[in-house]
N, C-alpha and C. Protein backbone atom coordinates (compact mmCIF):
# COMPACT_ATOMS: atom_id res chain seq x y z
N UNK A 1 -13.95 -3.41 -3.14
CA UNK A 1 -13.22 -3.83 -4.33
C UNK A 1 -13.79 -5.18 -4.79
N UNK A 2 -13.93 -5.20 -6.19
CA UNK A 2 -14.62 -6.46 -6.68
C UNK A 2 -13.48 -7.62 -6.43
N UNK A 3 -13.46 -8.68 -6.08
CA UNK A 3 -12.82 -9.67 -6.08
C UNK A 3 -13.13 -10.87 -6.31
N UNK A 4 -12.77 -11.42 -7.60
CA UNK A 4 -13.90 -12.72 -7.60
C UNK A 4 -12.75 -14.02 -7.05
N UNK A 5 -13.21 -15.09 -6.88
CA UNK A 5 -12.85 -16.09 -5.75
C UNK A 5 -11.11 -16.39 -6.20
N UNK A 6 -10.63 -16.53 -7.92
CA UNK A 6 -9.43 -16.63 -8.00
C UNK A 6 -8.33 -15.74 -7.94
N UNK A 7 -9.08 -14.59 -7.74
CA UNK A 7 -8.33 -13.14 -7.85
C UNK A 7 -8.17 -12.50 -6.28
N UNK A 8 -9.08 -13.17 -5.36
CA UNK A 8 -8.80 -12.49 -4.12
C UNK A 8 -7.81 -12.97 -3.49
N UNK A 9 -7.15 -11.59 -2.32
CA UNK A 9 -5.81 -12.23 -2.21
C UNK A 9 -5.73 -11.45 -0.89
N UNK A 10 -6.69 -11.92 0.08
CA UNK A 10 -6.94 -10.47 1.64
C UNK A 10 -6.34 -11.02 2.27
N UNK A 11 -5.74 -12.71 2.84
CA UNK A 11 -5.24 -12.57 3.64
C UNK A 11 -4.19 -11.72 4.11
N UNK A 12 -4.19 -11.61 5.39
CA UNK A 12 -2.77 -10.14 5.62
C UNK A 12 -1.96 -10.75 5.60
N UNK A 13 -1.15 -11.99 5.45
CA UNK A 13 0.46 -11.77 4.79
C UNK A 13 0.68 -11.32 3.46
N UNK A 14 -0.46 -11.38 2.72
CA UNK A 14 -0.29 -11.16 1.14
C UNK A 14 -0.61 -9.59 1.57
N UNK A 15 -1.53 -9.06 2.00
CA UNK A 15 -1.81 -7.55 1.96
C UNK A 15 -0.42 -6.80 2.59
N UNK A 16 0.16 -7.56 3.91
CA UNK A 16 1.00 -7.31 4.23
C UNK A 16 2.39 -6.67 3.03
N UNK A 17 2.81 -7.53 2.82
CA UNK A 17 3.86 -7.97 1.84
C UNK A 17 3.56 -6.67 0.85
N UNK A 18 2.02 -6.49 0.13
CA UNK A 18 2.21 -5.38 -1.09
C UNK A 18 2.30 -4.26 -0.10
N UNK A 19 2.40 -3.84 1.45
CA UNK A 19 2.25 -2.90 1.95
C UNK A 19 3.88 -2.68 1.88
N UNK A 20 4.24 -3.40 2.18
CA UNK A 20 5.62 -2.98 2.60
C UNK A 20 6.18 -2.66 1.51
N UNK A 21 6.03 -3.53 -0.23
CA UNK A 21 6.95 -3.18 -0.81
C UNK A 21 6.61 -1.97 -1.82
N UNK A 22 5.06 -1.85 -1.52
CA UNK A 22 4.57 -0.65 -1.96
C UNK A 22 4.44 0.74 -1.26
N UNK A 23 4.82 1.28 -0.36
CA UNK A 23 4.05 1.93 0.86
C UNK A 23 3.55 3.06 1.00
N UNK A 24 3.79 3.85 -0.58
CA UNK A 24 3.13 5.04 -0.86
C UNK A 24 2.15 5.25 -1.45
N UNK A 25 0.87 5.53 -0.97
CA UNK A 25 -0.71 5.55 -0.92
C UNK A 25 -1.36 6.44 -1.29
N UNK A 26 -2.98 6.13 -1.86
CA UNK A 26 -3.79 7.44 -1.29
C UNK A 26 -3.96 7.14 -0.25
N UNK A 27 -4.56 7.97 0.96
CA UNK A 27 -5.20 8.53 2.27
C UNK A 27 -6.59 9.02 1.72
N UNK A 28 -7.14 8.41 1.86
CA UNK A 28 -8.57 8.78 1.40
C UNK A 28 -9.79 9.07 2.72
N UNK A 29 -9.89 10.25 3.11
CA UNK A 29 -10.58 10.42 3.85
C UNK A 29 -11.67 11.59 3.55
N UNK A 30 -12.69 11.31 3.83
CA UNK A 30 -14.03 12.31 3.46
C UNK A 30 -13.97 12.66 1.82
N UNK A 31 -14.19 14.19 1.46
CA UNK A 31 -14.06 14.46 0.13
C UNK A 31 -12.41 14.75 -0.21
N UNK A 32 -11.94 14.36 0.79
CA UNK A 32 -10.03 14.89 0.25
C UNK A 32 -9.18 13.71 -0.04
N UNK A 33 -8.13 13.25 -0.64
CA UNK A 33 -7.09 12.25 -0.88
C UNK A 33 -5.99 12.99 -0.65
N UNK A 34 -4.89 12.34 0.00
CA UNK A 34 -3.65 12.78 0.16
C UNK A 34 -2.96 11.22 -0.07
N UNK A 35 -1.62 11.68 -0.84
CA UNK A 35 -0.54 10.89 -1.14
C UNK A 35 0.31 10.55 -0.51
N UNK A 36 0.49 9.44 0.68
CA UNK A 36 1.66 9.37 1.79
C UNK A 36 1.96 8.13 2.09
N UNK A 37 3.73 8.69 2.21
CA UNK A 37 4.07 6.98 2.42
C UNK A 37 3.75 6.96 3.56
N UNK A 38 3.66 5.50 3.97
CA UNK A 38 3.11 4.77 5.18
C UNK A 38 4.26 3.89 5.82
N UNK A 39 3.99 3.54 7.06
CA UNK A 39 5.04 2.43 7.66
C UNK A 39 3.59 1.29 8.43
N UNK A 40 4.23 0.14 8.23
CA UNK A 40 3.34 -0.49 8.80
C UNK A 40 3.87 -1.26 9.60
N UNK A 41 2.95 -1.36 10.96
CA UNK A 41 3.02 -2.43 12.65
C UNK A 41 2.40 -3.84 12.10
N UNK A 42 3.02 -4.60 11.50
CA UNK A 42 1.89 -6.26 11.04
C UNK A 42 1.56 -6.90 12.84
N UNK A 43 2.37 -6.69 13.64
CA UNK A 43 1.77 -7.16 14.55
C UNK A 43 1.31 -5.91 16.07
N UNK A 44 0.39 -5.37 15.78
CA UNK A 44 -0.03 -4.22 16.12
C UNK A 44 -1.31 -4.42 15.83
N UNK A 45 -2.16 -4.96 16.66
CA UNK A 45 -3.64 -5.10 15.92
C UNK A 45 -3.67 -6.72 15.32
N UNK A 46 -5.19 -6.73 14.82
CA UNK A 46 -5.37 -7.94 14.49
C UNK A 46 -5.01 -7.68 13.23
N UNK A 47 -5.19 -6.86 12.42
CA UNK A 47 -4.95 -6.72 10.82
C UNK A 47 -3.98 -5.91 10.73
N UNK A 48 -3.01 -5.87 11.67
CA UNK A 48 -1.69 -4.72 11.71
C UNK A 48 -2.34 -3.22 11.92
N UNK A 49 -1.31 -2.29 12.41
CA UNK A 49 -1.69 -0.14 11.97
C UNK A 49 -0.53 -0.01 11.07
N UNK A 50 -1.27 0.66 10.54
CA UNK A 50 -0.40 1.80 9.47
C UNK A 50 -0.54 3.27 10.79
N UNK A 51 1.50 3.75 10.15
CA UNK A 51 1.36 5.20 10.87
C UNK A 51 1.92 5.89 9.62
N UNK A 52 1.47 7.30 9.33
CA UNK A 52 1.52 8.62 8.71
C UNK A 52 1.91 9.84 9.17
N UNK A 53 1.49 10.42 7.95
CA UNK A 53 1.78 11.56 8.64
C UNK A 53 1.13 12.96 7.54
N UNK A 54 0.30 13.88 7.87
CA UNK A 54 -0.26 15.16 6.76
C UNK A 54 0.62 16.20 7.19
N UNK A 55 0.62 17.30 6.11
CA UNK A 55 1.21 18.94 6.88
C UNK A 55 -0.12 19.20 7.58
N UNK A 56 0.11 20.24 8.55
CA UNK A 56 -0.95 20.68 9.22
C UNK A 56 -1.76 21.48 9.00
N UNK A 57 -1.58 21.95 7.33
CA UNK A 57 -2.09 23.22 6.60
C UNK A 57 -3.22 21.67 5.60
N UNK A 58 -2.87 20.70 5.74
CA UNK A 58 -3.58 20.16 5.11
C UNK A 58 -5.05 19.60 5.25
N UNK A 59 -6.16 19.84 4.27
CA UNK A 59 -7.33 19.75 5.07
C UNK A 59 -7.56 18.17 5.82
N UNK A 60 -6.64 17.32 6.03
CA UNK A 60 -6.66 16.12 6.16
C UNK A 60 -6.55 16.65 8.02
N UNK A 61 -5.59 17.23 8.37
CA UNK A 61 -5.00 17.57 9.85
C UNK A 61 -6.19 17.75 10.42
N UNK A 62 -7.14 18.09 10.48
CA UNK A 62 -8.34 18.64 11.07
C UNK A 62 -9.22 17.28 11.08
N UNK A 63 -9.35 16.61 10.16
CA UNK A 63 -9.72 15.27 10.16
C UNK A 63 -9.75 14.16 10.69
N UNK A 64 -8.04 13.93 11.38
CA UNK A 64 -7.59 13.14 11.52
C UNK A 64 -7.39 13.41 13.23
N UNK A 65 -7.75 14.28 13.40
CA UNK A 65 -7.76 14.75 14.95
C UNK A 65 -9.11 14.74 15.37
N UNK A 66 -10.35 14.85 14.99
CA UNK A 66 -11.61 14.84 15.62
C UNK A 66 -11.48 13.44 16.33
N UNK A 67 -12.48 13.65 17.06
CA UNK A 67 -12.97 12.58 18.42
C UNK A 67 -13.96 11.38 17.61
N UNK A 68 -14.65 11.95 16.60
CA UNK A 68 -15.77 11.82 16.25
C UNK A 68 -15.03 9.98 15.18
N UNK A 69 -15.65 8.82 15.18
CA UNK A 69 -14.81 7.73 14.14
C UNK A 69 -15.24 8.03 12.62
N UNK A 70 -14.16 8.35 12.36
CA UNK A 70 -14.26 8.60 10.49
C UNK A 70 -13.53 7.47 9.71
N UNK A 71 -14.34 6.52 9.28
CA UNK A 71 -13.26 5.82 8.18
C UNK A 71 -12.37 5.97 7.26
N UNK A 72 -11.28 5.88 6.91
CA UNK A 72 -10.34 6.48 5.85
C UNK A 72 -9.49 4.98 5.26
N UNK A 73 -9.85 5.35 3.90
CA UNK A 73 -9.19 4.34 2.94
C UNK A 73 -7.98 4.38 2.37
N UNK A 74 -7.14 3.21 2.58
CA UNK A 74 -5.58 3.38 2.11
C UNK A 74 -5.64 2.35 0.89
N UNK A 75 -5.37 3.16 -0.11
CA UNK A 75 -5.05 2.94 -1.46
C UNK A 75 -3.59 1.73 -1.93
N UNK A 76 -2.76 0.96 -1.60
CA UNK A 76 -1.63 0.08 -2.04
C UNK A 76 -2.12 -0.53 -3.61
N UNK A 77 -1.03 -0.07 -4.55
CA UNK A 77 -1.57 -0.26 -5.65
C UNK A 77 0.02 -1.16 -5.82
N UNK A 78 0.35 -2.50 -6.22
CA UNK A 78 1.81 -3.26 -6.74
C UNK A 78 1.97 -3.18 -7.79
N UNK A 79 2.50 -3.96 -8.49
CA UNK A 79 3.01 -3.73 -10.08
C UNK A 79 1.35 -3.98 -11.29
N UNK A 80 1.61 -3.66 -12.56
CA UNK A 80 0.18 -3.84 -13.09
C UNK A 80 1.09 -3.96 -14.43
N UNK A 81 -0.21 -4.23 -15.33
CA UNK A 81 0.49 -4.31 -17.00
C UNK A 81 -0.75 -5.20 -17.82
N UNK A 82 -0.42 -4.40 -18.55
CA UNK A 82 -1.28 -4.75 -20.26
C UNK A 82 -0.90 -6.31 -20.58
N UNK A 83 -1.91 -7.54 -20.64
CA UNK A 83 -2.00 -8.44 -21.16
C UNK A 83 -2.20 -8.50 -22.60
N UNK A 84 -1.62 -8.80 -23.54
CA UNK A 84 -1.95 -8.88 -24.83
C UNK A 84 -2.66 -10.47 -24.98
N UNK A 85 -4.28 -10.54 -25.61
CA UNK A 85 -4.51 -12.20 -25.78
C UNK A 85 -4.09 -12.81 -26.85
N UNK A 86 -2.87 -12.02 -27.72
CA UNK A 86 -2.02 -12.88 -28.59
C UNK A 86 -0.65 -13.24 -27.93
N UNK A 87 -0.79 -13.58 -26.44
CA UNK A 87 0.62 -14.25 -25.66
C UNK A 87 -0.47 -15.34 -25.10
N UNK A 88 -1.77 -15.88 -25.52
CA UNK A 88 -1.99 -17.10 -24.87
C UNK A 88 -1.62 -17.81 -26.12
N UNK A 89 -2.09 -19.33 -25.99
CA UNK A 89 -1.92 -20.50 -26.91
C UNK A 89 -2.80 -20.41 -27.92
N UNK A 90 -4.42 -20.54 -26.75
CA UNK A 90 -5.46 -20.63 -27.80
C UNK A 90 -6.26 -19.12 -27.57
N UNK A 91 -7.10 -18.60 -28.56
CA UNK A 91 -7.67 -17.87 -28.89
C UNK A 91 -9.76 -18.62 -28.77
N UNK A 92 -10.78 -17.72 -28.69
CA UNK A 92 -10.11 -16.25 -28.61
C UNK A 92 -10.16 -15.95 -27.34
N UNK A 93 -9.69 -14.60 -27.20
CA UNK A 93 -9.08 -14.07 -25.97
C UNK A 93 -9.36 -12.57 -25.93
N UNK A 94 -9.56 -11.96 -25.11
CA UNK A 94 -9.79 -10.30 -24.79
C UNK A 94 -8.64 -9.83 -24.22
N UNK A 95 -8.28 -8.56 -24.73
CA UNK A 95 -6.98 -7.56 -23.66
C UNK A 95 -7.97 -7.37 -22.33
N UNK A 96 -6.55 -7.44 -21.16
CA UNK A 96 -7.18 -7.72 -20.05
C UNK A 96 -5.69 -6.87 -19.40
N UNK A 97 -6.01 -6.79 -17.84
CA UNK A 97 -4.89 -6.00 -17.51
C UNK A 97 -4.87 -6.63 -16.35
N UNK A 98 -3.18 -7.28 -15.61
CA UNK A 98 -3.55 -7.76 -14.48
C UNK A 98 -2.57 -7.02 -13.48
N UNK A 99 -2.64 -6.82 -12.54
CA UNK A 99 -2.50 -5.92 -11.12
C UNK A 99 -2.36 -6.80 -9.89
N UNK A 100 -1.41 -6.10 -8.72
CA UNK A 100 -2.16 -6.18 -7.69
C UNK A 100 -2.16 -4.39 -6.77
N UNK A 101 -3.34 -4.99 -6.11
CA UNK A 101 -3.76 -3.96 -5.18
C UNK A 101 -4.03 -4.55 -3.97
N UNK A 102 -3.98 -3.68 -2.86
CA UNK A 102 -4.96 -3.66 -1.19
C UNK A 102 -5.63 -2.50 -1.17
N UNK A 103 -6.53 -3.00 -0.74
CA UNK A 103 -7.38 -1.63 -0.07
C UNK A 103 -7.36 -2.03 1.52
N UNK A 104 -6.93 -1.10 2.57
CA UNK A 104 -7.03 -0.71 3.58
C UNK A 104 -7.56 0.32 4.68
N UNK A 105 -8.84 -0.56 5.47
CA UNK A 105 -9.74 0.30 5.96
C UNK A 105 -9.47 0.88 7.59
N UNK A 106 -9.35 2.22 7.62
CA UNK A 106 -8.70 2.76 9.18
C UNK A 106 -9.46 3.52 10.03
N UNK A 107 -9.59 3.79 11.19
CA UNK A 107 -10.03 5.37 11.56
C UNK A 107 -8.55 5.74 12.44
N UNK A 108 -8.34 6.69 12.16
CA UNK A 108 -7.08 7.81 12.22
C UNK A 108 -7.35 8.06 13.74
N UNK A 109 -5.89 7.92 14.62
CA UNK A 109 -6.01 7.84 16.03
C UNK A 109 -4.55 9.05 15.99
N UNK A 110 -4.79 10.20 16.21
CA UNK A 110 -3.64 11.29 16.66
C UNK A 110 -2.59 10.89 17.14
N UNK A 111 -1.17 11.32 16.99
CA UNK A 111 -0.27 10.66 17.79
C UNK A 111 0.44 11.72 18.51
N UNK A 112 0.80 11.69 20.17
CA UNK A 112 1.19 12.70 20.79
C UNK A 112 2.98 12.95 19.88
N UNK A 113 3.24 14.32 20.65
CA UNK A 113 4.48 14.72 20.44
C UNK A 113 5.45 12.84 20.68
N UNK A 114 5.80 12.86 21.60
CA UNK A 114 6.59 11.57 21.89
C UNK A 114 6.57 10.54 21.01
N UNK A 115 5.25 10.16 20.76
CA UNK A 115 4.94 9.31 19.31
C UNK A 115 5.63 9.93 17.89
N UNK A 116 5.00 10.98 17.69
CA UNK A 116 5.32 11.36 16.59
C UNK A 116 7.19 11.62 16.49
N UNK A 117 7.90 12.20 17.39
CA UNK A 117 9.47 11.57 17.11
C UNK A 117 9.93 10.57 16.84
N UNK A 118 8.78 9.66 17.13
CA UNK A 118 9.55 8.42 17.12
C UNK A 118 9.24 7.67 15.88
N UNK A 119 7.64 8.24 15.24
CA UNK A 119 7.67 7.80 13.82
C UNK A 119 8.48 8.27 12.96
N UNK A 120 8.82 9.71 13.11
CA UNK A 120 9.52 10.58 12.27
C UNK A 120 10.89 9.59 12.12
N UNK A 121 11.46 9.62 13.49
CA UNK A 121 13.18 8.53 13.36
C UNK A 121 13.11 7.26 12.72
N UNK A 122 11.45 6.42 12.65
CA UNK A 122 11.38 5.40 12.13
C UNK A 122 11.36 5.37 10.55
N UNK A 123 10.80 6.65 9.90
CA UNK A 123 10.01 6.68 9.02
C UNK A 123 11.73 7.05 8.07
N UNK A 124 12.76 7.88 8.71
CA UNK A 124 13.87 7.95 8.23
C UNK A 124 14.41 7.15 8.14
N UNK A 125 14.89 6.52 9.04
CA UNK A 125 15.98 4.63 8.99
C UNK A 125 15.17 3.62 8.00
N UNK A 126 14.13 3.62 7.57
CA UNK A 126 13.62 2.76 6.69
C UNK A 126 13.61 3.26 5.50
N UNK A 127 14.07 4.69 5.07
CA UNK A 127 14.30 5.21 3.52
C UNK A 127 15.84 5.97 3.91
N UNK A 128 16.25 6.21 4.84
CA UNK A 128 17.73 6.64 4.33
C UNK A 128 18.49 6.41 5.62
N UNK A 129 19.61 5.59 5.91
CA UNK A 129 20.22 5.24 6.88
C UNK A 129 21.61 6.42 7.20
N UNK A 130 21.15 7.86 6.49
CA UNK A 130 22.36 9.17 6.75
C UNK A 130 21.75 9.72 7.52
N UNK A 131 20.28 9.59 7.28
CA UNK A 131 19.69 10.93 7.94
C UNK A 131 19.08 10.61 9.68
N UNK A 132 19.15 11.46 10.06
CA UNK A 132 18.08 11.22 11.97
C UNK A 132 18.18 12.63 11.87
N UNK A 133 16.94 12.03 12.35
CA UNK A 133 15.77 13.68 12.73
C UNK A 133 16.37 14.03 14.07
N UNK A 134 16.22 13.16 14.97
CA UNK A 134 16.79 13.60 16.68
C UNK A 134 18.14 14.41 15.82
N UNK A 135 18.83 14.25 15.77
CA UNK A 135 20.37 14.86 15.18
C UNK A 135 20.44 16.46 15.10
N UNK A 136 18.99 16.58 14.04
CA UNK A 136 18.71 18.02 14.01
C UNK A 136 18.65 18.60 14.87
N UNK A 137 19.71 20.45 14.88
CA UNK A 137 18.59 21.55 15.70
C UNK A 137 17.53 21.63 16.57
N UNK A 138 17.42 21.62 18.14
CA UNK A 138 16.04 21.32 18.23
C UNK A 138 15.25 22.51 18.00
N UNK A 139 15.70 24.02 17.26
CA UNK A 139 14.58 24.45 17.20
C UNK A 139 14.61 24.15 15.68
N UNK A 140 15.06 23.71 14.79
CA UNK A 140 14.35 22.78 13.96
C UNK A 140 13.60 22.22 13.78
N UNK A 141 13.65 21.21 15.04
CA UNK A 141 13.04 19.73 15.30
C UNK A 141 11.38 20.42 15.63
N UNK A 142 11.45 20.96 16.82
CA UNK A 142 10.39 21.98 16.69
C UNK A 142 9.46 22.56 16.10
N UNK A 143 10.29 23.29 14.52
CA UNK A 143 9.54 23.73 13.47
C UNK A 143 8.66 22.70 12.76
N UNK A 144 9.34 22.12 13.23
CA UNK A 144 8.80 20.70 11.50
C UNK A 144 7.83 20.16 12.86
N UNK A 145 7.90 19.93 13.84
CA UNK A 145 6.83 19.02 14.35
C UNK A 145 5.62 20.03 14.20
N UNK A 146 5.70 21.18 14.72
CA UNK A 146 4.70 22.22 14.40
C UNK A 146 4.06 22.06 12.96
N UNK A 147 4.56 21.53 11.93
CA UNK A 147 4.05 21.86 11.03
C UNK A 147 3.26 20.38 9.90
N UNK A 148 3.20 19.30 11.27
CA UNK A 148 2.27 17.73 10.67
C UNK A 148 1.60 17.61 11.78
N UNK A 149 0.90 16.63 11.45
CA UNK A 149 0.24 15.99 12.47
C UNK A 149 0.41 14.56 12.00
N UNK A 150 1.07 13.69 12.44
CA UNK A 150 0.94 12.16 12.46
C UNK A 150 -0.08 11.47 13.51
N UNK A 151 -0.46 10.19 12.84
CA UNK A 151 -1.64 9.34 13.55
C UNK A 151 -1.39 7.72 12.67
N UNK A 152 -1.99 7.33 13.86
CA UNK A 152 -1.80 5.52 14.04
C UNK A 152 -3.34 5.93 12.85
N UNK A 153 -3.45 4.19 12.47
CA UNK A 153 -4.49 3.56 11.21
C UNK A 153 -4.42 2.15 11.69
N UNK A 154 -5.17 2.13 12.93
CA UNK A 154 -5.21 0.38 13.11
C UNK A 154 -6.24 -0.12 12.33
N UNK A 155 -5.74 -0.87 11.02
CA UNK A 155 -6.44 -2.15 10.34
C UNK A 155 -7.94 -2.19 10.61
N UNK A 156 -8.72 -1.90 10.17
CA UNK A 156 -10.17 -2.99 10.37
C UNK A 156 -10.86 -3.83 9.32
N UNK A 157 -10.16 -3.36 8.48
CA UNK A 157 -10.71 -4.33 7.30
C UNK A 157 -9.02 -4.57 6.12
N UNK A 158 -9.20 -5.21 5.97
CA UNK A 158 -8.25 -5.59 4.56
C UNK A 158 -8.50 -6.23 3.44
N UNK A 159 -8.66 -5.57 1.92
CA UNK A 159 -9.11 -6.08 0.81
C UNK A 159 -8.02 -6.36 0.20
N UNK A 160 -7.30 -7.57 -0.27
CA UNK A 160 -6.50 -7.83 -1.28
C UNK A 160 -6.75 -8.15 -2.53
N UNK A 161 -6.11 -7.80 -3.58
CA UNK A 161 -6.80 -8.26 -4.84
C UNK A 161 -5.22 -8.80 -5.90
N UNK A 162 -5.40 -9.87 -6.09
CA UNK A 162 -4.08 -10.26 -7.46
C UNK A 162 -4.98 -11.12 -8.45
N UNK A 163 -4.99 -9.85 -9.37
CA UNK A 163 -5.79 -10.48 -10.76
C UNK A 163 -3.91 -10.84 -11.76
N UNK A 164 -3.57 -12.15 -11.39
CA UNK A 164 -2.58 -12.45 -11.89
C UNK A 164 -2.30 -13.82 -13.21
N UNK A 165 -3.64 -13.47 -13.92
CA UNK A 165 -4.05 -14.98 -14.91
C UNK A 165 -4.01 -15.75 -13.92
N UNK A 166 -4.77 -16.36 -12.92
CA UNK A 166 -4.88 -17.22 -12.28
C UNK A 166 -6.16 -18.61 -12.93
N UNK A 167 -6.88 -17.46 -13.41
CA UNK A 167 -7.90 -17.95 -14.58
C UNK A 167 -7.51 -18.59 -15.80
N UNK A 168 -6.10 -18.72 -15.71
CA UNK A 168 -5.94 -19.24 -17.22
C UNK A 168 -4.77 -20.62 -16.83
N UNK A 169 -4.98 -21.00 -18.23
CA UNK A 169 -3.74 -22.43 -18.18
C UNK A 169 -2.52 -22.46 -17.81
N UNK A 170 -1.54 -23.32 -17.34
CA UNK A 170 -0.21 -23.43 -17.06
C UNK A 170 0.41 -22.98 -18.05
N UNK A 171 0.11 -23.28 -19.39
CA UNK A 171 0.74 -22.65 -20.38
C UNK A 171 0.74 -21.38 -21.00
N UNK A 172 -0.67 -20.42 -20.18
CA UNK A 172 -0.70 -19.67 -20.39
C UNK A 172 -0.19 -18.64 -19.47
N UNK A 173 -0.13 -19.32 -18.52
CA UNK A 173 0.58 -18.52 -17.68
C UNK A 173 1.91 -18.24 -17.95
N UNK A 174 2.52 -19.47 -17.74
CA UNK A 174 4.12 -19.18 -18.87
C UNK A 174 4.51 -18.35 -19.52
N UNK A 175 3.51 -18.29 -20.52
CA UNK A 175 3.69 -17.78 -21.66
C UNK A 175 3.37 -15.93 -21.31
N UNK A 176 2.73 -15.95 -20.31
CA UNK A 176 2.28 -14.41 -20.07
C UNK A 176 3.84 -13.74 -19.36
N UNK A 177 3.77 -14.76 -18.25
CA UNK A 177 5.08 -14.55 -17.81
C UNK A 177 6.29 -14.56 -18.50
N UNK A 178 6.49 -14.99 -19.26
CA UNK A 178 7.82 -15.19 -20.36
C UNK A 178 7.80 -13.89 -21.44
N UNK A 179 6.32 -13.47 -22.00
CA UNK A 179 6.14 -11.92 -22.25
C UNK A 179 6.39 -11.36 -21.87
N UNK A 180 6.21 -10.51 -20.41
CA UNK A 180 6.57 -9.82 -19.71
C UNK A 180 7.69 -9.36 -19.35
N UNK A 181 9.04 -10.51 -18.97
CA UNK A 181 9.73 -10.59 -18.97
C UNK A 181 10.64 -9.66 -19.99
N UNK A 182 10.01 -10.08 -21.05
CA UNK A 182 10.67 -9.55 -22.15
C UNK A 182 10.05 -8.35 -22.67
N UNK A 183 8.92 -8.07 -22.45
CA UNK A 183 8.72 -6.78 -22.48
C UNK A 183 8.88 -5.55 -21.11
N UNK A 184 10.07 -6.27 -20.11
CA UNK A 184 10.53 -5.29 -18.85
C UNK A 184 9.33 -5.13 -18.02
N UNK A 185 8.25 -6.28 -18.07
CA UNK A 185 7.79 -5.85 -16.60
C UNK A 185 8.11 -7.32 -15.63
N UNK A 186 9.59 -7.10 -15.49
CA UNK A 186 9.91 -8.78 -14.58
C UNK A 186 9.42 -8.31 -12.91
N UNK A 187 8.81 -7.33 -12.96
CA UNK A 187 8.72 -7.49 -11.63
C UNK A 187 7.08 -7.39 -11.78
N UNK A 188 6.30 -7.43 -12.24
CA UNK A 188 4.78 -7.97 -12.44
C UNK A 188 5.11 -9.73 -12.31
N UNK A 189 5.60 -9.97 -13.54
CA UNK A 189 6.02 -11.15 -13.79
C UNK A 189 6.58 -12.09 -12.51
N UNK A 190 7.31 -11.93 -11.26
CA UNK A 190 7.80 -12.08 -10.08
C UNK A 190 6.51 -12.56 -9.39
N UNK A 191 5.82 -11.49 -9.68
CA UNK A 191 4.10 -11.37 -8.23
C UNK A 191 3.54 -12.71 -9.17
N UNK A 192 3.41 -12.87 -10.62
CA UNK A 192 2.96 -14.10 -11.11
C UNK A 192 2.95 -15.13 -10.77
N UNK A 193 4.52 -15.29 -10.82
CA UNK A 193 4.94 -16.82 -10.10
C UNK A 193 4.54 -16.92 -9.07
N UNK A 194 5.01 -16.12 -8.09
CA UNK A 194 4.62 -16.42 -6.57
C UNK A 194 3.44 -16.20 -6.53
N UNK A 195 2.15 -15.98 -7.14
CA UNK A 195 1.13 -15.96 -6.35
C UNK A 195 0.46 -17.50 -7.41
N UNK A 196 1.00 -17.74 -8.73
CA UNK A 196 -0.07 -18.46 -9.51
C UNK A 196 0.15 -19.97 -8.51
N UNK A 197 -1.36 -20.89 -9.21
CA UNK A 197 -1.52 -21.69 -8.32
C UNK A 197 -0.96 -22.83 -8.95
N UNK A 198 -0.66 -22.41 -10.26
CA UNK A 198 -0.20 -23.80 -11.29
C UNK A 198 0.60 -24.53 -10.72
């Protein structure tokens, strides 16, 4: 990912942070992408693991189980939005679009039965505090494990990127931010403040 010096943003508390509040990804491995939320270990590794999970009909399952190290890229994309350059002061100015993203680099480590219950119970209590998997049927519980394969993604690289007008004036920043606001993207506008250096 291109990152030029005011726009990069890799350290892992910042990559961290869009992981968590973003956590549904591509899985980019070989010629296939799959869409999955993720949970992430920040202290698990030097750059944290991400754990997942594919169906087992998916051509990813076969992938993610070889012996052989395959790199696979995790996609975290945060809030984004259309800059208009009639919200700076001075002119002239180009439409520009500012974002943040991580890119996250893994090789996919299988996770036994025992593991994988225990992501499954994790992966529930962090999106719905009704549901537990243990609770279920175990020949339920059964069916559905039969039918994923989950695996650890320990960290080896982390690309952060917040192209957040960092390049531009205090006043223009303001002023981008005070747009936004008002045109409903306050939560672009949020990642502004906290990341600008003004």
């Amino acid at each position: 990912m291109y990152r030029p010096g005011h726009f990069d943003a890799s350290d892992p508390a910042f990559c961290h942070a869009v992981i968590r509040a973003y956590p549904f990804a591509p899985f980019i491995l070989g010629n296939e992408a799959s869409h999955l939320p993720f949970l992430l270990d920040a202290d698990r590794g030097e750059l944290g693991t991400l754990v997942a999970h594919v169906a087992r009909a998916s051509p990813h399952a076969d992938a993610v189980t070889v012996t052989s190290p395959v790199t696979a890229l995790c996609i975290f994309s945060g809030p984004h939005g259309y800059i208009s350059p009639t919200w700076y002061a001075t002119g002239p100015a180009v439409p520009t679009w500012n974002y943040v993203a991580v890119h996250a680099y893994a090789t996919p480590r299988p996770l036994d039965e025992p593991a994988t219950r225990a992501y499954l119970e994790r992966l529930s209590a962090v999106h719905d505090a009704t549901y537990r998997f243990s609770a279920q049927p175990a020949d339920y519980q059964a069916k559905m494990l039969r039918g994923i394969v989950a695996f650890d993604l320990p960290v080896s690289r982390l690309e952060g990127k917040a192209k957040l007008s960092q390049n531009r004036s205090d006043d223009d920043v303001a002023r981008v931010i005070r747009e936004l606001e008002t045109t409903g993207s306050s939560e672009l506008a949020q990642w502004m403040r906290a990341r600008s250096p003004h």
